[in-house]
PDB file of N, CA and C in Angstrom:
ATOM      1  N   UNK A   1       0.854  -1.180   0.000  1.00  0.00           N
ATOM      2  CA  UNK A   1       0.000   0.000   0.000  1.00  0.00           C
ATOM      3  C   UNK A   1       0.895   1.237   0.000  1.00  0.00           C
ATOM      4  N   UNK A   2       0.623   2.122  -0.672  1.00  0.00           N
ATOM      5  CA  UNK A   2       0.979   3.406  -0.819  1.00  0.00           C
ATOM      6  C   UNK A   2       0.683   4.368   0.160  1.00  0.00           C
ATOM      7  N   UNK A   3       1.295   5.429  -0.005  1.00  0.00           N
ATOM      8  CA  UNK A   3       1.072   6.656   0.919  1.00  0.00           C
ATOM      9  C   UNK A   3      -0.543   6.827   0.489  1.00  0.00           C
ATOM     10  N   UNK A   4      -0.450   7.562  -0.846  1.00  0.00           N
ATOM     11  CA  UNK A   4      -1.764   7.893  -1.750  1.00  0.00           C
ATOM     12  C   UNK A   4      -2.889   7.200  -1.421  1.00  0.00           C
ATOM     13  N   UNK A   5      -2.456   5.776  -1.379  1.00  0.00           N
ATOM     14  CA  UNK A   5      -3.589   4.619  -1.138  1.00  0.00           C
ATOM     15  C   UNK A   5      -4.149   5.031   0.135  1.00  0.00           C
ATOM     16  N   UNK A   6      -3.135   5.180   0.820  1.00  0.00           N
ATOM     17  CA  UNK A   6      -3.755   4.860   2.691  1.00  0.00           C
ATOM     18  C   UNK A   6      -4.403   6.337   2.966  1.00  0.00           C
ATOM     19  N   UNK A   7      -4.124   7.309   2.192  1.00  0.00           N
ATOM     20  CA  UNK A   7      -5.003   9.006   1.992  1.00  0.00           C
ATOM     21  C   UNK A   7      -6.533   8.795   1.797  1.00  0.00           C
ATOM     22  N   UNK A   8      -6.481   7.779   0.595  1.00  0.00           N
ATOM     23  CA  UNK A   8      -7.872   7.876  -0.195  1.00  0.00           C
ATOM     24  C   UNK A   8      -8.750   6.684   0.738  1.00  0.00           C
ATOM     25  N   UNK A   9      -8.017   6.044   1.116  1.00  0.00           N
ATOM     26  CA  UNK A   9      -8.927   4.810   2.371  1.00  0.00           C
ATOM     27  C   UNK A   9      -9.419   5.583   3.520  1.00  0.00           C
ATOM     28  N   UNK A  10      -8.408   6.832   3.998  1.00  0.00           N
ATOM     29  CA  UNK A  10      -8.545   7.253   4.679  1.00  0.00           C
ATOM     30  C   UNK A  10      -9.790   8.493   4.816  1.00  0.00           C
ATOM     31  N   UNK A  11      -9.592   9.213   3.688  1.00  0.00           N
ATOM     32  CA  UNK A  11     -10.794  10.072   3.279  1.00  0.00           C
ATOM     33  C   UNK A  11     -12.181   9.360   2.683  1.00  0.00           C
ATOM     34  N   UNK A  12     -11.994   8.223   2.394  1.00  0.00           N
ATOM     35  CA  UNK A  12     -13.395   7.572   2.121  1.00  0.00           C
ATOM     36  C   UNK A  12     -14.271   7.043   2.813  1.00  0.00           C
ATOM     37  N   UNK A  13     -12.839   6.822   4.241  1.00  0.00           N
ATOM     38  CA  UNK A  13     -13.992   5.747   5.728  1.00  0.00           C
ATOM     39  C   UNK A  13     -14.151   7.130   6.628  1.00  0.00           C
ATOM     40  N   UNK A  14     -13.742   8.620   6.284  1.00  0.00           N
ATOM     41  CA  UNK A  14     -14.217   9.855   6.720  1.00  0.00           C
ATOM     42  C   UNK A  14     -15.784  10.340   6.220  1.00  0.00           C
ATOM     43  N   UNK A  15     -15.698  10.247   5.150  1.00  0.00           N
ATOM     44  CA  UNK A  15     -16.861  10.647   4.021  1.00  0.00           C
ATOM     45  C   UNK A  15     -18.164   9.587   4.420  1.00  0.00           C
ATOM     46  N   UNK A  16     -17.920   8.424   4.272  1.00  0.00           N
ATOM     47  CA  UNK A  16     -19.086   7.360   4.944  1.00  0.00           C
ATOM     48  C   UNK A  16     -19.347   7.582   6.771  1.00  0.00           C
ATOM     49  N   UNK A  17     -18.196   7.519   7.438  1.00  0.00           N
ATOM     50  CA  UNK A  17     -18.601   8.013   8.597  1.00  0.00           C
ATOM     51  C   UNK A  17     -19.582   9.346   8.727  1.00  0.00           C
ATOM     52  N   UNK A  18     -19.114  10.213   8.105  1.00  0.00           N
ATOM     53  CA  UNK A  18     -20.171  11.534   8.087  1.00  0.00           C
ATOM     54  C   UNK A  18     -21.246  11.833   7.462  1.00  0.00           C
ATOM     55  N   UNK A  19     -21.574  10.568   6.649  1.00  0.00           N
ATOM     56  CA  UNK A  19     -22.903  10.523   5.830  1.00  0.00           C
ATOM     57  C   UNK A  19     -23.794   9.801   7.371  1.00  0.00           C
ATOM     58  N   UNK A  20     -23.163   8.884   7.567  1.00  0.00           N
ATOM     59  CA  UNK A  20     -23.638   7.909   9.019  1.00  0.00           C
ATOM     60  C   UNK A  20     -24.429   8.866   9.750  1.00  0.00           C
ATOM     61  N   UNK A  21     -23.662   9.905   9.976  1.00  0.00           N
ATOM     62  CA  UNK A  21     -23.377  10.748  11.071  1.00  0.00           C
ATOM     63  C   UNK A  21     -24.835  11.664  11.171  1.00  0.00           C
ATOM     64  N   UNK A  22     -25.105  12.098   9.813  1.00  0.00           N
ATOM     65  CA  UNK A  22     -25.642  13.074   9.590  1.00  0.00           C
ATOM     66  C   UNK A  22     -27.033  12.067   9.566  1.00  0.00           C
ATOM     67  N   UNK A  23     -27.039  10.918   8.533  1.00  0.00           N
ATOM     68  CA  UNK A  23     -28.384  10.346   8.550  1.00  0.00           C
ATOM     69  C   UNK A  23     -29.153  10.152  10.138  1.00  0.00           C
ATOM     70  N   UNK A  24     -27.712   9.789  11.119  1.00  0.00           N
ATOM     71  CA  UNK A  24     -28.388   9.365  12.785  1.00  0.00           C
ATOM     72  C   UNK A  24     -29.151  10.823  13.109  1.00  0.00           C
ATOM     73  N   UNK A  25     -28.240  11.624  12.985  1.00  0.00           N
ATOM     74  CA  UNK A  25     -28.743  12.916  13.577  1.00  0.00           C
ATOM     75  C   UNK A  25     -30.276  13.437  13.185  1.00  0.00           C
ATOM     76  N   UNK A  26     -30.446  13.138  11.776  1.00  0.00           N
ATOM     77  CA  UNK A  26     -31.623  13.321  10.835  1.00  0.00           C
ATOM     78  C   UNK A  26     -32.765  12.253  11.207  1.00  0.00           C
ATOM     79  N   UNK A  27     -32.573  11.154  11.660  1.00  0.00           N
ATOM     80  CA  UNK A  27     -33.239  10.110  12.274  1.00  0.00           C
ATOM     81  C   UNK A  27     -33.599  10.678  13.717  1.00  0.00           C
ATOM     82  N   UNK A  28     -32.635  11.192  14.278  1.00  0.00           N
ATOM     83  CA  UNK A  28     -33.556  11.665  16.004  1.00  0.00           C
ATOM     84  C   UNK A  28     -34.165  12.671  15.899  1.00  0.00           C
ATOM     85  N   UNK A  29     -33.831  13.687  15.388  1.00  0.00           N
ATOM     86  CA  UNK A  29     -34.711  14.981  14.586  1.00  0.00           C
ATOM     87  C   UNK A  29     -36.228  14.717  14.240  1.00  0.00           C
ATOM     88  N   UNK A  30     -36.266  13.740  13.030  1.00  0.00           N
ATOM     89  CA  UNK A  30     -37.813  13.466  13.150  1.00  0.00           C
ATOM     90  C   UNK A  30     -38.414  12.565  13.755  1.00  0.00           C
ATOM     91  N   UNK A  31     -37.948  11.687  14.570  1.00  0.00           N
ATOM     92  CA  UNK A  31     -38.311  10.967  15.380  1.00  0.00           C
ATOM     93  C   UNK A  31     -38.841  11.268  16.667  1.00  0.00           C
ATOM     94  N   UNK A  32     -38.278  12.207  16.863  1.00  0.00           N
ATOM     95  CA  UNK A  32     -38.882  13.621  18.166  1.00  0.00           C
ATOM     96  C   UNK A  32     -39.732  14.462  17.734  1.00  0.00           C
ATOM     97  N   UNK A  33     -40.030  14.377  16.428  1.00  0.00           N
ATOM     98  CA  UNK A  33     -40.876  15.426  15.948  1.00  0.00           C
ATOM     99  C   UNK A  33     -42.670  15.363  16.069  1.00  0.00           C
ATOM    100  N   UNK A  34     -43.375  15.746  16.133  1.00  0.00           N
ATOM    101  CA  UNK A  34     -44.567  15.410  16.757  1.00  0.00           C
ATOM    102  C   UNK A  34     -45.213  16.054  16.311  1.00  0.00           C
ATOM    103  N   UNK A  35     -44.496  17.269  14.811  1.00  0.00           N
ATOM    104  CA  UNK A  35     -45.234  18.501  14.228  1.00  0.00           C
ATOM    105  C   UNK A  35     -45.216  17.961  12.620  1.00  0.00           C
ATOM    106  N   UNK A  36     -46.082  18.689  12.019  1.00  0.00           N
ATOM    107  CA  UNK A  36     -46.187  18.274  10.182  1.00  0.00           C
ATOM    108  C   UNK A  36     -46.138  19.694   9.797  1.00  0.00           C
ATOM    109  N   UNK A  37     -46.231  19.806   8.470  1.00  0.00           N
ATOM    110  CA  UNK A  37     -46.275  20.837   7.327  1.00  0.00           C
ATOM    111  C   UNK A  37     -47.747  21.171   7.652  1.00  0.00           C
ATOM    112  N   UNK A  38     -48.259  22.008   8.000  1.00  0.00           N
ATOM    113  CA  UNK A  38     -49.416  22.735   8.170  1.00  0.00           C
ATOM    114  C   UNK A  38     -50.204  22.828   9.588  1.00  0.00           C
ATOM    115  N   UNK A  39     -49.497  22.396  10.309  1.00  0.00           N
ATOM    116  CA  UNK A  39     -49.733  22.202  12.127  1.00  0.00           C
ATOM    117  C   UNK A  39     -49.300  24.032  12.275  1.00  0.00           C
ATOM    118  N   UNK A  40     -49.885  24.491  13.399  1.00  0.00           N
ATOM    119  CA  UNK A  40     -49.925  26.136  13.588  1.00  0.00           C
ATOM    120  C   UNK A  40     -49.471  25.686  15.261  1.00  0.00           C
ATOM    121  N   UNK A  41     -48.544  25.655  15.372  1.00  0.00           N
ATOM    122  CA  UNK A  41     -47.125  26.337  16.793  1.00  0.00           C
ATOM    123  C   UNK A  41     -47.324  27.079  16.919  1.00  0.00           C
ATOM    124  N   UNK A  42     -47.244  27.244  18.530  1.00  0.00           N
ATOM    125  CA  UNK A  42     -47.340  28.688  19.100  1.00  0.00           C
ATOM    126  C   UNK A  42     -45.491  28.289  19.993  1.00  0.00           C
ATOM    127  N   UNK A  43     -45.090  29.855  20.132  1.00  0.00           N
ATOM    128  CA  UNK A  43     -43.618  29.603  20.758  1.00  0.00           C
ATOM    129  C   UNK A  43     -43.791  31.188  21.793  1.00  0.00           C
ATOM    130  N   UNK A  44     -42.220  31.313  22.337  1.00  0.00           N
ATOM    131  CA  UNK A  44     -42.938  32.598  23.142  1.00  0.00           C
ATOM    132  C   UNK A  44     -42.892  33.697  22.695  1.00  0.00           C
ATOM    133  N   UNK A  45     -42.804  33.952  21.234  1.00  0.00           N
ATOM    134  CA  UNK A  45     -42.619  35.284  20.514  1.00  0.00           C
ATOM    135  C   UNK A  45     -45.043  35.163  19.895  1.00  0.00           C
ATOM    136  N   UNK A  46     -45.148  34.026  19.443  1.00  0.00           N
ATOM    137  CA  UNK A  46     -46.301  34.390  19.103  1.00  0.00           C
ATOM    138  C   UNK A  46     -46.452  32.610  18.261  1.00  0.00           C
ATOM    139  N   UNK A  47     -47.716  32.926  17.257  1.00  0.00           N
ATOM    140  CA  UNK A  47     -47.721  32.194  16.455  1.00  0.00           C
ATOM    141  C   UNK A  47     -47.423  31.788  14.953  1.00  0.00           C
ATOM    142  N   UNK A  48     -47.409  30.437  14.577  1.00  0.00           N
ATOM    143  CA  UNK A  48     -46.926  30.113  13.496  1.00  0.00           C
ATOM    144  C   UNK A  48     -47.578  28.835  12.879  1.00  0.00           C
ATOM    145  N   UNK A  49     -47.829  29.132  11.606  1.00  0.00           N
ATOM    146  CA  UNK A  49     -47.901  27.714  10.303  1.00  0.00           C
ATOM    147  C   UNK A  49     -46.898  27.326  10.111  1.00  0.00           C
ATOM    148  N   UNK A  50     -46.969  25.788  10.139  1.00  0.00           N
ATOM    149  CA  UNK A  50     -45.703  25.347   9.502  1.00  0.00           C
ATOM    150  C   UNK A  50     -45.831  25.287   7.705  1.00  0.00           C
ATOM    151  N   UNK A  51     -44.605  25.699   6.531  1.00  0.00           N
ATOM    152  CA  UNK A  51     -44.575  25.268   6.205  1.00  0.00           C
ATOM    153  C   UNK A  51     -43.053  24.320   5.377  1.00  0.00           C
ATOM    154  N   UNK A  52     -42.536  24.587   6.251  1.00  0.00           N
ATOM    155  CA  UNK A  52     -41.083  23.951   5.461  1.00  0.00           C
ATOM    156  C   UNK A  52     -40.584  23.166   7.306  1.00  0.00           C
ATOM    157  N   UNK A  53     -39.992  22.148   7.421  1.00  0.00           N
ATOM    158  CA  UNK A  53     -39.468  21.599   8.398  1.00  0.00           C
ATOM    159  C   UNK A  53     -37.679  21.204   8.097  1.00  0.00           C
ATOM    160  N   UNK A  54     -36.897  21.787   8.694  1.00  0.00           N
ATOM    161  CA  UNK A  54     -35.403  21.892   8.535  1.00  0.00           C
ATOM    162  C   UNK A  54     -34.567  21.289   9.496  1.00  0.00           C
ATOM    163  N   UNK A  55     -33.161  20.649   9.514  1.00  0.00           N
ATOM    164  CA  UNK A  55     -32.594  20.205  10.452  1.00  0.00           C
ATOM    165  C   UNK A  55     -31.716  21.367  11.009  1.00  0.00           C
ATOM    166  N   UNK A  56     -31.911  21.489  12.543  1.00  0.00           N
ATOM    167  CA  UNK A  56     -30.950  21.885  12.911  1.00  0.00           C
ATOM    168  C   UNK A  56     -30.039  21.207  14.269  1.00  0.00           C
ATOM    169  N   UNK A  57     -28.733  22.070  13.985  1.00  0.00           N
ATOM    170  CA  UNK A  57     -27.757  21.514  14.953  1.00  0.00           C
ATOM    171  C   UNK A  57     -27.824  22.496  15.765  1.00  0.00           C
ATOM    172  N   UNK A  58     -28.024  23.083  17.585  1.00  0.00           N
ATOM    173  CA  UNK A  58     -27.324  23.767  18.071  1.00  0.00           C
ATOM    174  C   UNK A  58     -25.887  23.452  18.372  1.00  0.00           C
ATOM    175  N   UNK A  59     -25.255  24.610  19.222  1.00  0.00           N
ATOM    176  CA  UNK A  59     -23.782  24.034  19.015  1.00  0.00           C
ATOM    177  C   UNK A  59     -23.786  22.902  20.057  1.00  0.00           C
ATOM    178  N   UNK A  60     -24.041  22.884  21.442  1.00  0.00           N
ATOM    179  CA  UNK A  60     -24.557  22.061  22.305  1.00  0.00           C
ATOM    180  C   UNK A  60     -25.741  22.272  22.195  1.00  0.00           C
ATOM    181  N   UNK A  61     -25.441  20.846  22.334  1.00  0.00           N
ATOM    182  CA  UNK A  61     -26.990  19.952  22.550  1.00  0.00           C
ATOM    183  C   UNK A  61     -27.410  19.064  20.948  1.00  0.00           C
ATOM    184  N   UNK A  62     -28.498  18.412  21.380  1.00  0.00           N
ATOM    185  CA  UNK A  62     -28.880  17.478  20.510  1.00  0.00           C
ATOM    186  C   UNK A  62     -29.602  18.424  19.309  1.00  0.00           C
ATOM    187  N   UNK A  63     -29.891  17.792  17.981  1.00  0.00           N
ATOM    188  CA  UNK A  63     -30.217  18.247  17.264  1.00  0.00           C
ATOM    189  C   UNK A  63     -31.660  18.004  17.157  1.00  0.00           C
ATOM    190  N   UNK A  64     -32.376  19.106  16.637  1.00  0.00           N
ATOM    191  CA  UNK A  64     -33.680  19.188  16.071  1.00  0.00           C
ATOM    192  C   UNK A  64     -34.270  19.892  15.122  1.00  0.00           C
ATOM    193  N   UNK A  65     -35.642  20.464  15.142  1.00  0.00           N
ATOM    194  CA  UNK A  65     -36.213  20.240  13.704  1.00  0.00           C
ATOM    195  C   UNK A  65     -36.410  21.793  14.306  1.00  0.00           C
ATOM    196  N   UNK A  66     -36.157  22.754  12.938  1.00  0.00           N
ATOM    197  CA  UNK A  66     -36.393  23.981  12.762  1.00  0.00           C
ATOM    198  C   UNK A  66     -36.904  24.563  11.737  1.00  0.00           C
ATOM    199  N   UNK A  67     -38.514  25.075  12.258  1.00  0.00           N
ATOM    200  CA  UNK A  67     -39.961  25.321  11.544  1.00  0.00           C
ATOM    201  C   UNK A  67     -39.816  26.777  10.859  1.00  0.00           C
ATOM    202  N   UNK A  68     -40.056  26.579   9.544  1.00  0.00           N
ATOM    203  CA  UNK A  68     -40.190  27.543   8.739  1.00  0.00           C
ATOM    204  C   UNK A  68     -41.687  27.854   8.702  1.00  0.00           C
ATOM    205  N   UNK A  69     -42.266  28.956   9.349  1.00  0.00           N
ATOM    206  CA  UNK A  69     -43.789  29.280   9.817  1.00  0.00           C
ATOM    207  C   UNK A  69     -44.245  30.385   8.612  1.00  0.00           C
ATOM    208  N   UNK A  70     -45.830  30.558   8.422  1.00  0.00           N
ATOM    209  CA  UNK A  70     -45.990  31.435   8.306  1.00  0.00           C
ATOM    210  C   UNK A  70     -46.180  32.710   9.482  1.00  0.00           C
ATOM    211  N   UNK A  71     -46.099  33.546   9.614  1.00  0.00           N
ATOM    212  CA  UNK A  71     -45.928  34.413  11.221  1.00  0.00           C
ATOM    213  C   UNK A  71     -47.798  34.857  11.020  1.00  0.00           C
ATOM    214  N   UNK A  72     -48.153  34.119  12.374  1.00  0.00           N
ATOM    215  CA  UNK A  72     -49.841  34.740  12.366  1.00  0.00           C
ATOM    216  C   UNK A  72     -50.140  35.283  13.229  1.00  0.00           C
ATOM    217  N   UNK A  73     -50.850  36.275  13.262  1.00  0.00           N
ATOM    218  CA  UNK A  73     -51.231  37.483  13.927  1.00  0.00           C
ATOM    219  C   UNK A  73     -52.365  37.019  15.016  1.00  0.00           C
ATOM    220  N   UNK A  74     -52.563  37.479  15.816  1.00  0.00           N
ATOM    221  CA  UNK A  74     -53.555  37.037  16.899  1.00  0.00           C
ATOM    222  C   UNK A  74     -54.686  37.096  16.403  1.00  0.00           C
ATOM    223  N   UNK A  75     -55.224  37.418  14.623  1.00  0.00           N
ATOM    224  CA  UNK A  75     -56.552  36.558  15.068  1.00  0.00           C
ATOM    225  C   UNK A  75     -56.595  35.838  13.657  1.00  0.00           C
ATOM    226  N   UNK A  76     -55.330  35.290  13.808  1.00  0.00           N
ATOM    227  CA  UNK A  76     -54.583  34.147  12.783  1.00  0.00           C
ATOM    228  C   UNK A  76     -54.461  34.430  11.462  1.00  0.00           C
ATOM    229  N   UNK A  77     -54.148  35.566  11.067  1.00  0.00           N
ATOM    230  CA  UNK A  77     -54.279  36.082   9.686  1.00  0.00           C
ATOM    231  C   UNK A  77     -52.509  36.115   9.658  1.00  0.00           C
ATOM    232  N   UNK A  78     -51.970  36.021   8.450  1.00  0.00           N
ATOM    233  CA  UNK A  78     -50.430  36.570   7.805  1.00  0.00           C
ATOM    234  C   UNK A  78     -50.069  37.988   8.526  1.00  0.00           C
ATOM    235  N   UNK A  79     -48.683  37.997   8.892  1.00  0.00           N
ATOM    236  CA  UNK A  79     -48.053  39.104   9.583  1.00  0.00           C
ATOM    237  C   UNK A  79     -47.717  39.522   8.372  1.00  0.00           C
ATOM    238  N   UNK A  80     -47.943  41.200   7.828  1.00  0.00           N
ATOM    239  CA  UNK A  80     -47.806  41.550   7.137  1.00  0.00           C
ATOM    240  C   UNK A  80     -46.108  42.443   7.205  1.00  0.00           C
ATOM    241  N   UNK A  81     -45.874  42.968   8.263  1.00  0.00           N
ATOM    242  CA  UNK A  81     -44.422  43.764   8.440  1.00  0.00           C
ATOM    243  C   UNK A  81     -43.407  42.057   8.378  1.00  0.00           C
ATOM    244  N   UNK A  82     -43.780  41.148   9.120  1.00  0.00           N
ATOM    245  CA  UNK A  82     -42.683  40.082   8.695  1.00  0.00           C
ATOM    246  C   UNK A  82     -43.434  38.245   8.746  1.00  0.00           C
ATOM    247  N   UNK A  83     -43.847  38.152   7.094  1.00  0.00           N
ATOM    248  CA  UNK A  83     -44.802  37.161   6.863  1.00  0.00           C
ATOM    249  C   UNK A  83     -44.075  35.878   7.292  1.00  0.00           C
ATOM    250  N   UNK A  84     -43.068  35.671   6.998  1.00  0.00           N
ATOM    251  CA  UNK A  84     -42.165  34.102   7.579  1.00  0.00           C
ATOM    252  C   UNK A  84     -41.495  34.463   8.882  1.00  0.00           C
ATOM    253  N   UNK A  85     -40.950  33.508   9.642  1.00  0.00           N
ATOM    254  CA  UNK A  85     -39.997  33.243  10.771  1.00  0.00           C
ATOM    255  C   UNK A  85     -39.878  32.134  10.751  1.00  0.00           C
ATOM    256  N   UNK A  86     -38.506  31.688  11.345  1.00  0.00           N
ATOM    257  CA  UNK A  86     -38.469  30.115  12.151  1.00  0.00           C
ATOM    258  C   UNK A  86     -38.971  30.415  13.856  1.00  0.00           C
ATOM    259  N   UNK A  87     -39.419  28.710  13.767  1.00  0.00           N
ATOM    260  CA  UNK A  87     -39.610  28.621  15.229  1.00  0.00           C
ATOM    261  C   UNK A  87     -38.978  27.280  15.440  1.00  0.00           C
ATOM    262  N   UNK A  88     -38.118  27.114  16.564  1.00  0.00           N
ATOM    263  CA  UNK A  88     -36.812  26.005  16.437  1.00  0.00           C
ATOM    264  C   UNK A  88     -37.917  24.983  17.706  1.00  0.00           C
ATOM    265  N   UNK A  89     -37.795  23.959  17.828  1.00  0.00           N
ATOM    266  CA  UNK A  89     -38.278  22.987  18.359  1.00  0.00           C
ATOM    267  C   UNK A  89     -38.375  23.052  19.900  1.00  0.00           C
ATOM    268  N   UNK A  90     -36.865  23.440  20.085  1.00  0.00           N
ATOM    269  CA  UNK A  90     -37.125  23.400  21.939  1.00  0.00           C
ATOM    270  C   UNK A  90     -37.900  24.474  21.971  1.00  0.00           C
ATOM    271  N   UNK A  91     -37.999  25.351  21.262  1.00  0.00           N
ATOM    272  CA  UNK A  91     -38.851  26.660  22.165  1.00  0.00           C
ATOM    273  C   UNK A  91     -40.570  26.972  21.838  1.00  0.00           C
ATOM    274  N   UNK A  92     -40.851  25.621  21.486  1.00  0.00           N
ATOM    275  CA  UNK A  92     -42.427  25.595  21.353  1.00  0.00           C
ATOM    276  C   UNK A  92     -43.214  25.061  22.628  1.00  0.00           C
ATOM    277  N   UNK A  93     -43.980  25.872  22.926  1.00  0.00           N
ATOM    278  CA  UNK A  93     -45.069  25.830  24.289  1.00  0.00           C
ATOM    279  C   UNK A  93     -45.610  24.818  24.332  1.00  0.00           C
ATOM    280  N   UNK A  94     -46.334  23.875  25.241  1.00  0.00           N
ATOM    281  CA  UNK A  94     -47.173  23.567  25.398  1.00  0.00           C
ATOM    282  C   UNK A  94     -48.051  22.793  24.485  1.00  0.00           C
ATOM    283  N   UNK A  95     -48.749  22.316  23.852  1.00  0.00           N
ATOM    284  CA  UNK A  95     -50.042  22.596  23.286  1.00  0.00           C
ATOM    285  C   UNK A  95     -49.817  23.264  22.168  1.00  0.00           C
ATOM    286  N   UNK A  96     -50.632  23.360  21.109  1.00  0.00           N
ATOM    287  CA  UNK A  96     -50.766  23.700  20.119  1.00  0.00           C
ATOM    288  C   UNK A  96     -51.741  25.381  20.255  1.00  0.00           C
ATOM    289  N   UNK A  97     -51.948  26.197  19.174  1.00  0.00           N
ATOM    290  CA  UNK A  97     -52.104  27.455  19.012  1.00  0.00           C
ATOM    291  C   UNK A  97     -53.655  27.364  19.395  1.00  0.00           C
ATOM    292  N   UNK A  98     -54.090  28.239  20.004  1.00  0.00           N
ATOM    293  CA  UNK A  98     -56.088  28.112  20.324  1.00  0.00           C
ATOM    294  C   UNK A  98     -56.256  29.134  19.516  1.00  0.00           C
TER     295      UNK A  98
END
């Protein structure tokens, strides 16, 4: 075996490890998830539609799912000064939006 050889063995059992890595992480993410594409979250800024669901990493801590909302106004209509927000997973209340 070569130098070259033992590089490219080496960067390939890197590359599969971090596909691993990322699929586990992506597996506990929605596996904790308990929300869909059109479920309306409430968090402590206000409320939200889901419609896009994203992975995220904080730097600590475990990873989870971060909600691309529409932003709804208290008597559930589109926020017009700022129509989207995320709302990240740990910081959803309770219960769903009344």
């Amino acid at each position: 075996m070569t130098e070259q050889e033992l590089l490219e063995s080496l960067q390939a059992l890197k590359s599969a490890y971090d596909a691993d890595v990322l699929k586990l992480k992506k597996r506990y993410a929605t596996e904790n998830n308990p929300y869909h594409v059109g479920d309306i979250i409430t968090d402590h800024i206000g409320n939200g539609k889901i419609v896009e669901m994203i992975l995220y990493e904080p730097y600590r801590g475990l990873p989870c799912v971060c909600y691309r909302c529409i932003n709804l106004t208290k008597k559930g209509e589109q926020n017009k000064r700022e129509p989207l927000r995320d709302i990240y997973q740990y910081n959803i209340k309770n219960g769903e939006a009344k």
